[in-house]
C-alpha atoms as a PDB file:
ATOM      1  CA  UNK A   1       9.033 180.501 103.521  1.00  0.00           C
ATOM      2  CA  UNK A   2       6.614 179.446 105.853  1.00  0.00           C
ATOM      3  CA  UNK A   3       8.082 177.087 108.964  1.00  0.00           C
ATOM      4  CA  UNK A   4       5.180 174.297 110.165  1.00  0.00           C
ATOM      5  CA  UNK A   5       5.702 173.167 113.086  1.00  0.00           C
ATOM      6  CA  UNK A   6       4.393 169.993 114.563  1.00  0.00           C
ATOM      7  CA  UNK A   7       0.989 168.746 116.237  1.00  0.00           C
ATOM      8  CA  UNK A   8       2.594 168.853 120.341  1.00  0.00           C
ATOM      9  CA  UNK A   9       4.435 172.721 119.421  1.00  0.00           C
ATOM     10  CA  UNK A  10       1.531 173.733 117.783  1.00  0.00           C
ATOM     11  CA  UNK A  11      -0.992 172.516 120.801  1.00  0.00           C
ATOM     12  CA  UNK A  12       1.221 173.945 123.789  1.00  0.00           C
ATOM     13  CA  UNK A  13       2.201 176.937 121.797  1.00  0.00           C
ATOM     14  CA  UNK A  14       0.954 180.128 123.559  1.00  0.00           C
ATOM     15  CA  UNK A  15       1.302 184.150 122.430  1.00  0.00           C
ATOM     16  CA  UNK A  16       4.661 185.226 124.329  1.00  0.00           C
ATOM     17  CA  UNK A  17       5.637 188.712 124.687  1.00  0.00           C
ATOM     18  CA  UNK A  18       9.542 189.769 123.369  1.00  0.00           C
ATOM     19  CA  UNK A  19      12.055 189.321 126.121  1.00  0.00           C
ATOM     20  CA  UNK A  20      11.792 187.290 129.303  1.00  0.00           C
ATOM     21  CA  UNK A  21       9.659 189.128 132.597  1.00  0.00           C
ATOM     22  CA  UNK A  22      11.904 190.611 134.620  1.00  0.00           C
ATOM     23  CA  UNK A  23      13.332 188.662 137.410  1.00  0.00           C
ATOM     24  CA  UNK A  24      13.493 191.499 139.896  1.00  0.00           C
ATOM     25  CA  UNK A  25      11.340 193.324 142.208  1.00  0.00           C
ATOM     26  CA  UNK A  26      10.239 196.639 140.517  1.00  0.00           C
ATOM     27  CA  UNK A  27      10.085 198.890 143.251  1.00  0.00           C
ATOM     28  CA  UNK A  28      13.426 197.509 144.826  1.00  0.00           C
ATOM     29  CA  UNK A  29      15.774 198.241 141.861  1.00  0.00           C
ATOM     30  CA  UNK A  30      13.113 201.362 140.935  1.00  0.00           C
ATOM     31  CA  UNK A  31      14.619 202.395 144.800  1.00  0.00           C
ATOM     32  CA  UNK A  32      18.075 201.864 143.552  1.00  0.00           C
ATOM     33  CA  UNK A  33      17.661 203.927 140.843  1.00  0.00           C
ATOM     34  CA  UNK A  34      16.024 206.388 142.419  1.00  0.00           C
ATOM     35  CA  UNK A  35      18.727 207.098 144.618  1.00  0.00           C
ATOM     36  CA  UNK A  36      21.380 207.185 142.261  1.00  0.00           C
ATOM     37  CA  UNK A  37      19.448 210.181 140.482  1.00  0.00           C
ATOM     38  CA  UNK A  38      18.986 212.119 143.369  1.00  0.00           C
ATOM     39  CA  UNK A  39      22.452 211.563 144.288  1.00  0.00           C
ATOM     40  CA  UNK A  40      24.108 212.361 141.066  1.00  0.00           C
ATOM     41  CA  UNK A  41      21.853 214.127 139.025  1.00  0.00           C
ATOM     42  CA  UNK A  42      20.052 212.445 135.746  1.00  0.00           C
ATOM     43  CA  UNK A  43      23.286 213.658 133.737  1.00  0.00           C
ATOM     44  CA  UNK A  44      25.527 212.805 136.223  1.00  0.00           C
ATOM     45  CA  UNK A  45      23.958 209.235 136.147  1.00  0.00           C
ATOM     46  CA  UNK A  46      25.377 206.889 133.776  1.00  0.00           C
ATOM     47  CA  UNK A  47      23.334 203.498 132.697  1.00  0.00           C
ATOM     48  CA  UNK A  48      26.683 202.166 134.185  1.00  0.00           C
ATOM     49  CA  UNK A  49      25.968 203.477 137.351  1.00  0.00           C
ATOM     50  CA  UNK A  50      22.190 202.902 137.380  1.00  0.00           C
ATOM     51  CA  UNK A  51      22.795 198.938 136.393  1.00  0.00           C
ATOM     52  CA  UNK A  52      25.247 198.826 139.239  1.00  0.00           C
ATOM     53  CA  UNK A  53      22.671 199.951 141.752  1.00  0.00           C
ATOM     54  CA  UNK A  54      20.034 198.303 140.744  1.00  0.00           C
ATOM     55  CA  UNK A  55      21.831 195.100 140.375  1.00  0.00           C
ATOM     56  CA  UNK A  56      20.502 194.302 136.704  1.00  0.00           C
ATOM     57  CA  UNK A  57      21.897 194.113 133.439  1.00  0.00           C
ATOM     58  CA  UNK A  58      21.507 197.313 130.404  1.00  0.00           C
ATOM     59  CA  UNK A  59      19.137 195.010 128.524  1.00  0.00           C
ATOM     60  CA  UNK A  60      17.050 194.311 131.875  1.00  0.00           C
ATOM     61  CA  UNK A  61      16.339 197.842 132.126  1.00  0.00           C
ATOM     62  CA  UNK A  62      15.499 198.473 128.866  1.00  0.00           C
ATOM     63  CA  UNK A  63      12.789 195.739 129.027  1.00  0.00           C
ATOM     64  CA  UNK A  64      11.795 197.053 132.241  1.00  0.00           C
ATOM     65  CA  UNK A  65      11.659 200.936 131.768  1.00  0.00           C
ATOM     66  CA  UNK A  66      12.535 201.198 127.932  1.00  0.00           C
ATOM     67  CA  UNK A  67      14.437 204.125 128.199  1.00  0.00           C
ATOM     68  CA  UNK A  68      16.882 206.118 130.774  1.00  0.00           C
ATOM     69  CA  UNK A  69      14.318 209.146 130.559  1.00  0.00           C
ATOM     70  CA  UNK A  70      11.545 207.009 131.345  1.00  0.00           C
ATOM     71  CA  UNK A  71      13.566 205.077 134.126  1.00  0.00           C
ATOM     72  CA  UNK A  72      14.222 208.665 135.681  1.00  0.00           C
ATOM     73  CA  UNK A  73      10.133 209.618 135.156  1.00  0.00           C
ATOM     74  CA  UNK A  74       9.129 206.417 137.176  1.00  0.00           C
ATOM     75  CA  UNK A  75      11.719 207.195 139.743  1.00  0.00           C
ATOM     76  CA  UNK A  76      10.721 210.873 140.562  1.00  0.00           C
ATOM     77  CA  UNK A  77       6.885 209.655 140.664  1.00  0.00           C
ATOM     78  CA  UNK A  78       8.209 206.767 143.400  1.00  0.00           C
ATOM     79  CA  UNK A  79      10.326 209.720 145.145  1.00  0.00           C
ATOM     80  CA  UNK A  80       6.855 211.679 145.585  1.00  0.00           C
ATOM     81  CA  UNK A  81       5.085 208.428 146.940  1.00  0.00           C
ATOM     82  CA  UNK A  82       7.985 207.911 149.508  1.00  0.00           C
ATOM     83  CA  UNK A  83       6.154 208.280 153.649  1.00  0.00           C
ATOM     84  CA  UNK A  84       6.569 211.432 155.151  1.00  0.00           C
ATOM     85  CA  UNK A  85       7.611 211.745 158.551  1.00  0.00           C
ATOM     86  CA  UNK A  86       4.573 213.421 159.302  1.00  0.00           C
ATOM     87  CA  UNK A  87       2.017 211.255 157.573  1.00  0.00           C
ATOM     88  CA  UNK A  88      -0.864 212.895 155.911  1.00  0.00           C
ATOM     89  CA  UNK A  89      -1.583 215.772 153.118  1.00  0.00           C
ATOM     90  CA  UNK A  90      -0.992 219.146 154.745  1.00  0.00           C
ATOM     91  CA  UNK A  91      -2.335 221.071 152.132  1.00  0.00           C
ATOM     92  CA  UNK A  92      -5.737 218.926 152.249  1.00  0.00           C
ATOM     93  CA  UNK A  93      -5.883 218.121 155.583  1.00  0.00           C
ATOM     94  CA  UNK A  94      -8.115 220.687 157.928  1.00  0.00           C
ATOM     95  CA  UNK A  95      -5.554 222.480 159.673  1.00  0.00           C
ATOM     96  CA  UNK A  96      -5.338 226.326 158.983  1.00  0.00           C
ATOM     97  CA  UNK A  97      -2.529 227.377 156.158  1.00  0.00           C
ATOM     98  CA  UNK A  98       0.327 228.766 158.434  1.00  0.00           C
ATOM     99  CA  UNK A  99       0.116 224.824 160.113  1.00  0.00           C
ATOM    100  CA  UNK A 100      -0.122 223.251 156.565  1.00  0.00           C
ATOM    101  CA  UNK A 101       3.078 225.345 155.375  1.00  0.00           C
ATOM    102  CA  UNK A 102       4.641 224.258 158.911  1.00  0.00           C
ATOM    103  CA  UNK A 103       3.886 220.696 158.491  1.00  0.00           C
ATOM    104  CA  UNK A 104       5.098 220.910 154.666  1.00  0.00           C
ATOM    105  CA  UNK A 105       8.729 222.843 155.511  1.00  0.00           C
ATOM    106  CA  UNK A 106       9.088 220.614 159.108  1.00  0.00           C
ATOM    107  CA  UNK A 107       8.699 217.302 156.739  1.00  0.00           C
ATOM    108  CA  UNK A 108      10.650 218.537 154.149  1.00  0.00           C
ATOM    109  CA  UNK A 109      13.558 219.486 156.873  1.00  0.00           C
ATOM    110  CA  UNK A 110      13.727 215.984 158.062  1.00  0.00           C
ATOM    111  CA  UNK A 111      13.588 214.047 154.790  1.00  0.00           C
ATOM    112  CA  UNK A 112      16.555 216.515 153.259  1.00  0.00           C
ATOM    113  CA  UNK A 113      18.703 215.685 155.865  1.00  0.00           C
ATOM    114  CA  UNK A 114      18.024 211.894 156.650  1.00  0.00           C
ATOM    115  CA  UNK A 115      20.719 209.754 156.575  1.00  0.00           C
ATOM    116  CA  UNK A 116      19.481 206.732 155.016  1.00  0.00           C
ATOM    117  CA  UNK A 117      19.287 208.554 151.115  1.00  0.00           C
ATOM    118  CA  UNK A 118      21.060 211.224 149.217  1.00  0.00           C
ATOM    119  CA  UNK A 119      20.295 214.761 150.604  1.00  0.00           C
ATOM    120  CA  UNK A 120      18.388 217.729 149.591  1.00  0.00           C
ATOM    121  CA  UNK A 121      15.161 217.271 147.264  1.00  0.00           C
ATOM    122  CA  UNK A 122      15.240 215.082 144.197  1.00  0.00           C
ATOM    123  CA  UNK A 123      12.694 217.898 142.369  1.00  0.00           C
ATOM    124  CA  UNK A 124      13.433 221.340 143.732  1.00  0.00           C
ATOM    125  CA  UNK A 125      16.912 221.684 142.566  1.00  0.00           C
ATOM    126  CA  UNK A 126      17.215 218.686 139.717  1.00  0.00           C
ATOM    127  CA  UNK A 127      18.549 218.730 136.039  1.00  0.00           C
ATOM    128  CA  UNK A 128      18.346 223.269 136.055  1.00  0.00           C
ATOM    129  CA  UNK A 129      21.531 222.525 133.571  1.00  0.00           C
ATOM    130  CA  UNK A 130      21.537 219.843 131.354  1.00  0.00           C
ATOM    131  CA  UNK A 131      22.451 218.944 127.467  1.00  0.00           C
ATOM    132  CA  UNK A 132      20.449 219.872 124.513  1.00  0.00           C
ATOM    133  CA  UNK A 133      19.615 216.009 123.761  1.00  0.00           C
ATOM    134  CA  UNK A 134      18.157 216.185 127.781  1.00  0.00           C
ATOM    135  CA  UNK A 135      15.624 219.283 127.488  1.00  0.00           C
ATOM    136  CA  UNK A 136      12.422 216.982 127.421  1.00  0.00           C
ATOM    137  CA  UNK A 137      13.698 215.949 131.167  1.00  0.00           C
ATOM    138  CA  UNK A 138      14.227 219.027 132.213  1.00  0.00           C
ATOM    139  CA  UNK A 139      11.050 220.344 130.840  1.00  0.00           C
ATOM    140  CA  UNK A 140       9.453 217.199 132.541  1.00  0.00           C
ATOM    141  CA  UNK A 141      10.920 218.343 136.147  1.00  0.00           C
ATOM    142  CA  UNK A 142      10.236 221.735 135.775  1.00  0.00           C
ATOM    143  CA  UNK A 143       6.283 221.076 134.899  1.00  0.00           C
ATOM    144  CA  UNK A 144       6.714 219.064 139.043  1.00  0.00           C
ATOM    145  CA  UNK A 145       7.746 222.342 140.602  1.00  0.00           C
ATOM    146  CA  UNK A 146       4.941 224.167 139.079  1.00  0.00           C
ATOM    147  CA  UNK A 147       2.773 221.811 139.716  1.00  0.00           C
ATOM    148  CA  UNK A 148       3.868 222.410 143.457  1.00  0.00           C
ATOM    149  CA  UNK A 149       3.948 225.995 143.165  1.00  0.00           C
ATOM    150  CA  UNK A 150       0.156 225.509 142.032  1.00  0.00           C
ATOM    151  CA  UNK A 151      -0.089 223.965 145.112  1.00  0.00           C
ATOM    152  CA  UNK A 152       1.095 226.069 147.294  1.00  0.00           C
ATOM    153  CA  UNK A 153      -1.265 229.478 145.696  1.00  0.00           C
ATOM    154  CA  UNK A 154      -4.344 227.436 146.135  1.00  0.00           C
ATOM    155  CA  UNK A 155      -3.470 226.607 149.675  1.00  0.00           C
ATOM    156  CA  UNK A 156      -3.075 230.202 150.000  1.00  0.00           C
ATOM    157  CA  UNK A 157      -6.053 231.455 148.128  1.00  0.00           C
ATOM    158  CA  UNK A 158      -8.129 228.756 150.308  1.00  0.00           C
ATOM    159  CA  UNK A 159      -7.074 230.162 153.539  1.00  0.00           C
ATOM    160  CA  UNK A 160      -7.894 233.544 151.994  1.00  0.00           C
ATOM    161  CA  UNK A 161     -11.446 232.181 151.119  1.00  0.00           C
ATOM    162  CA  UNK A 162     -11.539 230.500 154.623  1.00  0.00           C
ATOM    163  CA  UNK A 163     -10.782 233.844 156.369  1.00  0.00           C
ATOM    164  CA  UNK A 164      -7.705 232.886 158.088  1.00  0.00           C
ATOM    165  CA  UNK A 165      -5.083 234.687 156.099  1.00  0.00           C
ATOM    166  CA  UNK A 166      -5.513 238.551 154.908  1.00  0.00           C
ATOM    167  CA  UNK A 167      -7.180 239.383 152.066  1.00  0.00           C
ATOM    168  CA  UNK A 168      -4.371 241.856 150.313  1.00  0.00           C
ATOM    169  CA  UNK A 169      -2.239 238.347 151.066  1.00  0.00           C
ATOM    170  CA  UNK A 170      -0.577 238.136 147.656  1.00  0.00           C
ATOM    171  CA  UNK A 171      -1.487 234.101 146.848  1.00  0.00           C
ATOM    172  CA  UNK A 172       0.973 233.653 143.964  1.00  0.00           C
ATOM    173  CA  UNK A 173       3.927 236.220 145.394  1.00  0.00           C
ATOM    174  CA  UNK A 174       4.034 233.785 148.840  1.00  0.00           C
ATOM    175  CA  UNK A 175       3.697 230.737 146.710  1.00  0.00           C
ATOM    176  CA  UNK A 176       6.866 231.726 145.110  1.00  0.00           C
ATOM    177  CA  UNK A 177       8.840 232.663 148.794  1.00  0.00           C
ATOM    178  CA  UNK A 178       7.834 229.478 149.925  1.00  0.00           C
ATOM    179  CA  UNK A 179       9.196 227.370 146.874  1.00  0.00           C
ATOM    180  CA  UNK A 180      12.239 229.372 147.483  1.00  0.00           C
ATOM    181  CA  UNK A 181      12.617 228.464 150.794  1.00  0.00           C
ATOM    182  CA  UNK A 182      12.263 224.796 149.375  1.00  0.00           C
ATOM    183  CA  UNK A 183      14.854 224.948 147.298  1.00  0.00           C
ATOM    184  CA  UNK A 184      17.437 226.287 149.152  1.00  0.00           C
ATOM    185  CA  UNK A 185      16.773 224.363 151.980  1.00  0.00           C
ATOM    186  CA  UNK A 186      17.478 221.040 149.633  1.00  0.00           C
ATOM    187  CA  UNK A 187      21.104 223.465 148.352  1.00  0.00           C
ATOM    188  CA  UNK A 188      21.598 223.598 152.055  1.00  0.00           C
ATOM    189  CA  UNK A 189      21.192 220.364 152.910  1.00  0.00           C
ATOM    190  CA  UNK A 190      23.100 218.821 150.297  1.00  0.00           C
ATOM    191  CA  UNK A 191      25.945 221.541 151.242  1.00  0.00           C
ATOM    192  CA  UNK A 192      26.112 219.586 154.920  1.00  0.00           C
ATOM    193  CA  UNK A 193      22.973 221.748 156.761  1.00  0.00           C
ATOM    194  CA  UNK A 194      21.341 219.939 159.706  1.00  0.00           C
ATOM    195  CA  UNK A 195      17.910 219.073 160.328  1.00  0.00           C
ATOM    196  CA  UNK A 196      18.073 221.474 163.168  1.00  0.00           C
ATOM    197  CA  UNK A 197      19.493 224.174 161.011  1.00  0.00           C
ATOM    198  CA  UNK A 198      17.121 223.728 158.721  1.00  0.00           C
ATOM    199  CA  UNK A 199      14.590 224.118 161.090  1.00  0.00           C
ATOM    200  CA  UNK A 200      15.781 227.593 162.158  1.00  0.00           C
ATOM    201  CA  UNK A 201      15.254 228.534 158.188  1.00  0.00           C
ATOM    202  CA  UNK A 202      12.081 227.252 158.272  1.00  0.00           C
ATOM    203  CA  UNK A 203      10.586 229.661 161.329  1.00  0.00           C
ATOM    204  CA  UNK A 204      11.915 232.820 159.480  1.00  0.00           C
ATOM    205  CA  UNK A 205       9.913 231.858 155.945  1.00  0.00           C
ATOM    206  CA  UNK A 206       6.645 230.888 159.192  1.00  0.00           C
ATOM    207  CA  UNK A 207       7.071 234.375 160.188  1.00  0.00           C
ATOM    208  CA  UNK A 208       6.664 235.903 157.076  1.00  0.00           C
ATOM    209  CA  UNK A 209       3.694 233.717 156.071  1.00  0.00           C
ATOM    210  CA  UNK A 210       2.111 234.548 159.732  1.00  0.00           C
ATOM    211  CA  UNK A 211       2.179 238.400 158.860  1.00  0.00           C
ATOM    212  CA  UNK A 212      -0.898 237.732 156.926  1.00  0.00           C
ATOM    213  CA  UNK A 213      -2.338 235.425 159.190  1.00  0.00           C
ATOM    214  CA  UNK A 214      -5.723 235.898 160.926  1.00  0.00           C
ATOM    215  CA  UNK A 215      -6.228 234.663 164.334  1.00  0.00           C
ATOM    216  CA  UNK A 216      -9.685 233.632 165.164  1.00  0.00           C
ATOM    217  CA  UNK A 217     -11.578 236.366 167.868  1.00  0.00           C
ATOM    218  CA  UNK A 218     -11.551 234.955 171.082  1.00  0.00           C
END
């Protein structure tokens, strides 16, 4: 049965999505979220907990982010936007590759250990156990620390290229050290490590990188 409705509905009608908008800032209860995951793993995180933080009902996030995977996706791609202490893109910037693996590990140190948000790294050490039903996540998380481990070869190979690191340098082999070094700094740091401890790590993984270094002829 077809319902007609009258001239004034008909005339202000308008297309209307499902559901209301959201009445909340995105990036504020995305934040929230955000948080809670890194604190407490994605199993570890119940939509309980998430709603609580974020201050929004189950249905509001399912309009929002249509899914607790897809909440978690948006929430790791907002962790990798967050300012670095050290602003800038080491591994693009012009600096030679021992100081773009410094600058990396010395920003990494300080945001592991800050006070104001859970510690460690929200990638290097996330979902590595999780349930069957939870495999595309971890699959998902596990593409992120190759794509940094991609990263960190071609920084290599360019200095390599650029003639400031040895040619028998092994690209991939250091790449691997070095996202090593990453993770268990972030163990370390959620096990109660300081920034200053940290930093001590850090200079043993710069010596071993600086082996292969090659220092400009003065």
């Amino acid at each position: 049965m077809t319902i007609v409705k009258n001239n004034e509905e008909a005339e202000n009608s308008v297309p209307r999505k499902r559901g209301r908008p959201p009445a909340f800032d995105r990036e504020t209860v995305l934040a929230a979220a955000r948080n809670t995951f890194w604190k407490h793993g994605y199993d570890g995180s119940s939509i309980a907990d998430l709603t609580a933080a974020m201050g929004i009902t189950p249905q509001s996030l399912y309009a929002a982010f249509s899914s607790k995977a897809e909440l978690y996706r948006e929430a790791l791609e907002q962790y990798r936007r967050m300012p670095r202490p050290e602003p800038g893109n080491p591994f693009t910037d012009e600096v030679d590759t021992v100081a773009a693996f410094e600058r990396f590990l010395t920003n990494s140190a300080k945001i592991f250990t800050a006070p104001e948000h859970p510690k460690g790294c929200m990638i290097s050490t996330a979902v590595l156990n999780c349930a069957e039903e939870n495999e595309p996540i971890a699959h998902h998380v596990a593409s992120m620390r190759l794509q940094a481990l991609a990263i960190f070869t071609a920084r290599i190979e360019r200095g390599i290229a650029e003639g400031d690191m040895r040619p028998d340098a092994d690209a991939r082999s250091l790449a691997r050290f070095l996202g090593a070094i990453v993770q268990g700094m972030s163990v370390q740091a959620r096990d109660g490590a300081t920034t200053d401890e940290l930093f001590a790590l850090l200079s043993h993984a710069l010596s071993e990188l600086k082996k292969y270094q090659l220092r400009p002829e003065i």
